[in-house]
N, C-alpha and C. Protein backbone atom coordinates (compact mmCIF):
# COMPACT_ATOMS: atom_id res chain seq x y z
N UNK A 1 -14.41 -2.98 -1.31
CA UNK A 1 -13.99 -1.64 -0.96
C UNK A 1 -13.29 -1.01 -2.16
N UNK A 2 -13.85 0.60 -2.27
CA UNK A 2 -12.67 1.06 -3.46
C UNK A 2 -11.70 1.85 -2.68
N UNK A 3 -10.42 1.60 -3.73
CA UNK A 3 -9.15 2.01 -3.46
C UNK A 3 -8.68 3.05 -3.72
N UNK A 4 -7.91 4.15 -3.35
CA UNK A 4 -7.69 5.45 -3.46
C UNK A 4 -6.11 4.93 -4.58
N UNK A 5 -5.62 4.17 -3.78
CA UNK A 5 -3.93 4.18 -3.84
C UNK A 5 -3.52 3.20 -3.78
N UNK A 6 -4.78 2.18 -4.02
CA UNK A 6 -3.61 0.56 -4.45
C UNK A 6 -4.89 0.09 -5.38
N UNK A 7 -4.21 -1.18 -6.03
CA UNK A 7 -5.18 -1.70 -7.17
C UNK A 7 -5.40 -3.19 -6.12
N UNK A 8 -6.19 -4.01 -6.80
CA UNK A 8 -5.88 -5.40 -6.32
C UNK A 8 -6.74 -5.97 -7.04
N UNK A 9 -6.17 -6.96 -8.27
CA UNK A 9 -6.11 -7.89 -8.80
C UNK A 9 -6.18 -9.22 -8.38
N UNK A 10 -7.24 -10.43 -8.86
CA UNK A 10 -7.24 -11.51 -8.58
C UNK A 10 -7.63 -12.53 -9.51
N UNK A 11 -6.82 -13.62 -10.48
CA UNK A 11 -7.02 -14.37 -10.89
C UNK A 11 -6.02 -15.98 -10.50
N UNK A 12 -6.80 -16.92 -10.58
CA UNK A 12 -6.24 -18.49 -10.90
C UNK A 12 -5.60 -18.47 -9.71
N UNK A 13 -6.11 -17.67 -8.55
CA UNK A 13 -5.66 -18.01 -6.66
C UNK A 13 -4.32 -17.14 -6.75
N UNK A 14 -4.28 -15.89 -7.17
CA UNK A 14 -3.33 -15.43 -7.02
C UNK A 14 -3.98 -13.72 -7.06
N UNK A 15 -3.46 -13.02 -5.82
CA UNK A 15 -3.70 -11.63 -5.55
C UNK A 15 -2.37 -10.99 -6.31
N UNK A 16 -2.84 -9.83 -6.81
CA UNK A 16 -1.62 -9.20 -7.34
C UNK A 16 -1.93 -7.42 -6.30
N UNK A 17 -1.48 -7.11 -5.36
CA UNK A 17 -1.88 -5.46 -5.00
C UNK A 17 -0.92 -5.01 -5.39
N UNK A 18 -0.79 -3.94 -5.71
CA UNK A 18 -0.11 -3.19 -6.92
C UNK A 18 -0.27 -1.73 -6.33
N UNK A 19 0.82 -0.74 -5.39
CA UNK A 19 0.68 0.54 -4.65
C UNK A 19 0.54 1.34 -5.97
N UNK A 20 -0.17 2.16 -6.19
CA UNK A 20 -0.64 2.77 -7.33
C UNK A 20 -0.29 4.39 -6.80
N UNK A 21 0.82 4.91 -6.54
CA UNK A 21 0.85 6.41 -6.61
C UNK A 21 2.20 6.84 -7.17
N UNK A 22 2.47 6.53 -9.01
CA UNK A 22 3.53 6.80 -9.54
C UNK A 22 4.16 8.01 -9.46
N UNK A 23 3.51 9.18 -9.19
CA UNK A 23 3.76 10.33 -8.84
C UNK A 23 4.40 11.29 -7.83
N UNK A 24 4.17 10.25 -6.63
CA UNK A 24 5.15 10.18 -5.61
C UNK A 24 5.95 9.27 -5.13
N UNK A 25 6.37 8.66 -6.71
CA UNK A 25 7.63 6.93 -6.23
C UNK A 25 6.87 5.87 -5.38
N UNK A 26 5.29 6.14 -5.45
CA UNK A 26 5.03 4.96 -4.43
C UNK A 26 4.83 5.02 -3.10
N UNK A 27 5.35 6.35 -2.70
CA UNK A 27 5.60 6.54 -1.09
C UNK A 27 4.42 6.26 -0.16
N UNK A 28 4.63 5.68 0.69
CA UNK A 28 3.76 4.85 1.66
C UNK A 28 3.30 6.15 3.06
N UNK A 29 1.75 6.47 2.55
CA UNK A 29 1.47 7.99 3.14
C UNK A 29 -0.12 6.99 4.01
N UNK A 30 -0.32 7.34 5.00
CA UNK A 30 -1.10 7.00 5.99
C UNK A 30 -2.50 6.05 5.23
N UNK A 31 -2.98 6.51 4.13
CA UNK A 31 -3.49 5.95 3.48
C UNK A 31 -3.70 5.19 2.43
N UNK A 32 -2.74 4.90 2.25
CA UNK A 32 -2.13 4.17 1.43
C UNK A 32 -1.30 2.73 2.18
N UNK A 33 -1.10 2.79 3.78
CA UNK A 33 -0.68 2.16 4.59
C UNK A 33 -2.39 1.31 4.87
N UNK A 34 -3.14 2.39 5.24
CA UNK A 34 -4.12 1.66 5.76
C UNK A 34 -5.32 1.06 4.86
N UNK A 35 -5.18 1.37 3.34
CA UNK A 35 -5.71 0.49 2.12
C UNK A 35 -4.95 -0.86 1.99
N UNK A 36 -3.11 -1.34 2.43
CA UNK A 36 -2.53 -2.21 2.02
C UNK A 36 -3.07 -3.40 3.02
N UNK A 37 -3.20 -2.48 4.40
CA UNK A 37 -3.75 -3.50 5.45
C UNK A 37 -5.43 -3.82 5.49
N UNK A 38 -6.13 -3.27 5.10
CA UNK A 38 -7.62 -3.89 4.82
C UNK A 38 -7.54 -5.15 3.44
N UNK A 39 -6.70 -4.59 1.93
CA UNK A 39 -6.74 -5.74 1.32
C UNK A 39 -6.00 -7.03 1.60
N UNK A 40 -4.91 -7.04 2.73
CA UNK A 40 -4.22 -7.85 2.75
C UNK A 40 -5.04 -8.45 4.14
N UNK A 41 -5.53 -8.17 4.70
CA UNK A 41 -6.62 -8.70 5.61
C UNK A 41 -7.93 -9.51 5.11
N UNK A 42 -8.36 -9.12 3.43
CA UNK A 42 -9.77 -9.45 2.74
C UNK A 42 -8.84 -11.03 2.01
N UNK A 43 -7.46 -10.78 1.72
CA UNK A 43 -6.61 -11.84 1.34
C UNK A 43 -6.86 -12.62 2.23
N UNK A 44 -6.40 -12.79 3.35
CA UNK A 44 -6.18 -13.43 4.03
C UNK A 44 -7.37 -14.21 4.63
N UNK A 45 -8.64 -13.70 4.32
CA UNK A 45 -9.43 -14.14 4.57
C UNK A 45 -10.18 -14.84 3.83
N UNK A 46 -9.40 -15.17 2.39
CA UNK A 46 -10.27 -15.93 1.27
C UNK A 46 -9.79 -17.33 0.75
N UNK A 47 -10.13 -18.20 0.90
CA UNK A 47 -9.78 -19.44 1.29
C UNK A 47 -9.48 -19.84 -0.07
N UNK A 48 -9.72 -18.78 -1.35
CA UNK A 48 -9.62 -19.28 -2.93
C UNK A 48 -8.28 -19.30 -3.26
N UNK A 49 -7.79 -17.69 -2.07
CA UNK A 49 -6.30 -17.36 -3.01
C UNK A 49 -5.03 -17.91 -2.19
N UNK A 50 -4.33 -18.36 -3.08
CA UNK A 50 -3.06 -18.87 -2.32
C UNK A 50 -1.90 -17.88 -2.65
N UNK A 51 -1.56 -17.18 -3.07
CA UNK A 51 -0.56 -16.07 -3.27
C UNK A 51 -0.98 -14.83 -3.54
N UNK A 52 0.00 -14.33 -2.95
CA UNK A 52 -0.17 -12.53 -2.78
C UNK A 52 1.28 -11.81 -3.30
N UNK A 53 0.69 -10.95 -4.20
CA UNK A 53 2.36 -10.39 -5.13
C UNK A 53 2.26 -9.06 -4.54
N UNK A 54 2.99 -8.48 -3.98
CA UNK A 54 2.80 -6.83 -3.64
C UNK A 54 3.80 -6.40 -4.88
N UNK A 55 3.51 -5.25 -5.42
CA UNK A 55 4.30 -4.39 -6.52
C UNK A 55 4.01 -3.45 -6.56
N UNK A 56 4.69 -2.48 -6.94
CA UNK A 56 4.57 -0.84 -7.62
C UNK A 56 4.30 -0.25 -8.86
N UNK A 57 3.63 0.38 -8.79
CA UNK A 57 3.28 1.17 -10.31
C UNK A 57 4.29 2.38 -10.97
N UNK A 58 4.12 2.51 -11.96
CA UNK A 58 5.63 3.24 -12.34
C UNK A 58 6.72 2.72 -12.62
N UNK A 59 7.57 3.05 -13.52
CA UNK A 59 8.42 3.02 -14.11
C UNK A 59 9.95 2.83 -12.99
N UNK A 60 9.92 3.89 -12.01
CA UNK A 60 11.03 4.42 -11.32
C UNK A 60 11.13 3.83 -10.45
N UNK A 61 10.25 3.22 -9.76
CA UNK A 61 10.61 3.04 -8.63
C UNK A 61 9.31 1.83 -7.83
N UNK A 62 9.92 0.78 -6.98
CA UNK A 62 8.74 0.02 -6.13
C UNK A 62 7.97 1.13 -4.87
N UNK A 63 8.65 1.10 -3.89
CA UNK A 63 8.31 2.09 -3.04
C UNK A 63 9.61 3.09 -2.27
N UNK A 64 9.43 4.32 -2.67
CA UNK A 64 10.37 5.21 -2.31
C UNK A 64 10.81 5.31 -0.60
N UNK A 65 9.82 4.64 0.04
CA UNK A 65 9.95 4.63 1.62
C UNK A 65 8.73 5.06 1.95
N UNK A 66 8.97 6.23 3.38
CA UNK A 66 7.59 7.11 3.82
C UNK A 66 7.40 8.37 2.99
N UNK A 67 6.44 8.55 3.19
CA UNK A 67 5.72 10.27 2.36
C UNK A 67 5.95 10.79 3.49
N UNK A 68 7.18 11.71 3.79
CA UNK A 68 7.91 12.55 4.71
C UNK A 68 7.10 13.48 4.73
N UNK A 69 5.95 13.67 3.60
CA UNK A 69 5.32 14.98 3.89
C UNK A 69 4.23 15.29 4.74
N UNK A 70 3.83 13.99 5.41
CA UNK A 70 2.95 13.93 6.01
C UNK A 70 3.39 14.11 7.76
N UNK A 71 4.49 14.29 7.67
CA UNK A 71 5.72 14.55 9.20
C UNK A 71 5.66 15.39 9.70
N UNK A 72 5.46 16.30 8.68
CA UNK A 72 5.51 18.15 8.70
C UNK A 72 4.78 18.63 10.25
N UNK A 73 3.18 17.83 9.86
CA UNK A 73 2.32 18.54 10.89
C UNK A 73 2.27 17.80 12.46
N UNK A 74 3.48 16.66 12.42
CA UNK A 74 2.96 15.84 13.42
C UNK A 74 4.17 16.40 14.51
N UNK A 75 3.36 16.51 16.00
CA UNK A 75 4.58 16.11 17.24
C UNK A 75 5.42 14.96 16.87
N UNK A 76 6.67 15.08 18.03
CA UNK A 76 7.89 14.07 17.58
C UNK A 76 6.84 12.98 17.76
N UNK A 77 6.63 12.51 18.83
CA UNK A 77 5.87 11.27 19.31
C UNK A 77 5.10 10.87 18.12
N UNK A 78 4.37 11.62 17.69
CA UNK A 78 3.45 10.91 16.98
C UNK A 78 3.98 10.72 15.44
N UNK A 79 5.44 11.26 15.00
CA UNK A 79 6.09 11.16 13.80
C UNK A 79 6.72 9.81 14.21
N UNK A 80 7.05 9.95 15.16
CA UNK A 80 8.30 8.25 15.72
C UNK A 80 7.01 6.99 15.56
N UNK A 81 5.81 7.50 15.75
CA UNK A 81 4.92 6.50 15.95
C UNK A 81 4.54 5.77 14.79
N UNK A 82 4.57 6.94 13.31
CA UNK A 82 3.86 6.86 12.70
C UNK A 82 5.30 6.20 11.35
N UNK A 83 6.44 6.60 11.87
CA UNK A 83 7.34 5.75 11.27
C UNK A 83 7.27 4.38 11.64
């Protein structure tokens, strides 16, 4: 699968995914949630790799939290949900 917003690296049984959106500190935005859980699912399913490193790209920061901006358009329910 290609990745919008994470990398994922694999050598010598070791995954490296790496959130790739330096521009917004990293912030963890719906898709970027649901790229971390398909590669960490393709991990988990490969009997080669024995470690998994999660990290951030950029200088500033690992992950800033949620992308609040994506809150804007949602009912409460579905903002509480989606936190």
């Amino acid at each position: 699968m290609t990745y919008l917003n994470i990398t994922v690296a694999i050598a010598a049984k070791v995954a490296t995914v790496t959130i790739n959106r330096p521009e917004k500190l990293n912030a963890l935005n719906r898709a970027t949630i649901e790229e971390l859980g398909h590669a960490f699912a393709a991990i988990k399913a490969d009997p080669n790799i024995r470690v998994a490193v999660l990290t951030g790209s950029g200088a500033k920061s690992f992950v800033a939290g949620a992308d609040i901006s994506e809150f804007a358009g949602l009912e409460p329910a579905m903002a509480r949900d989606f936190s």
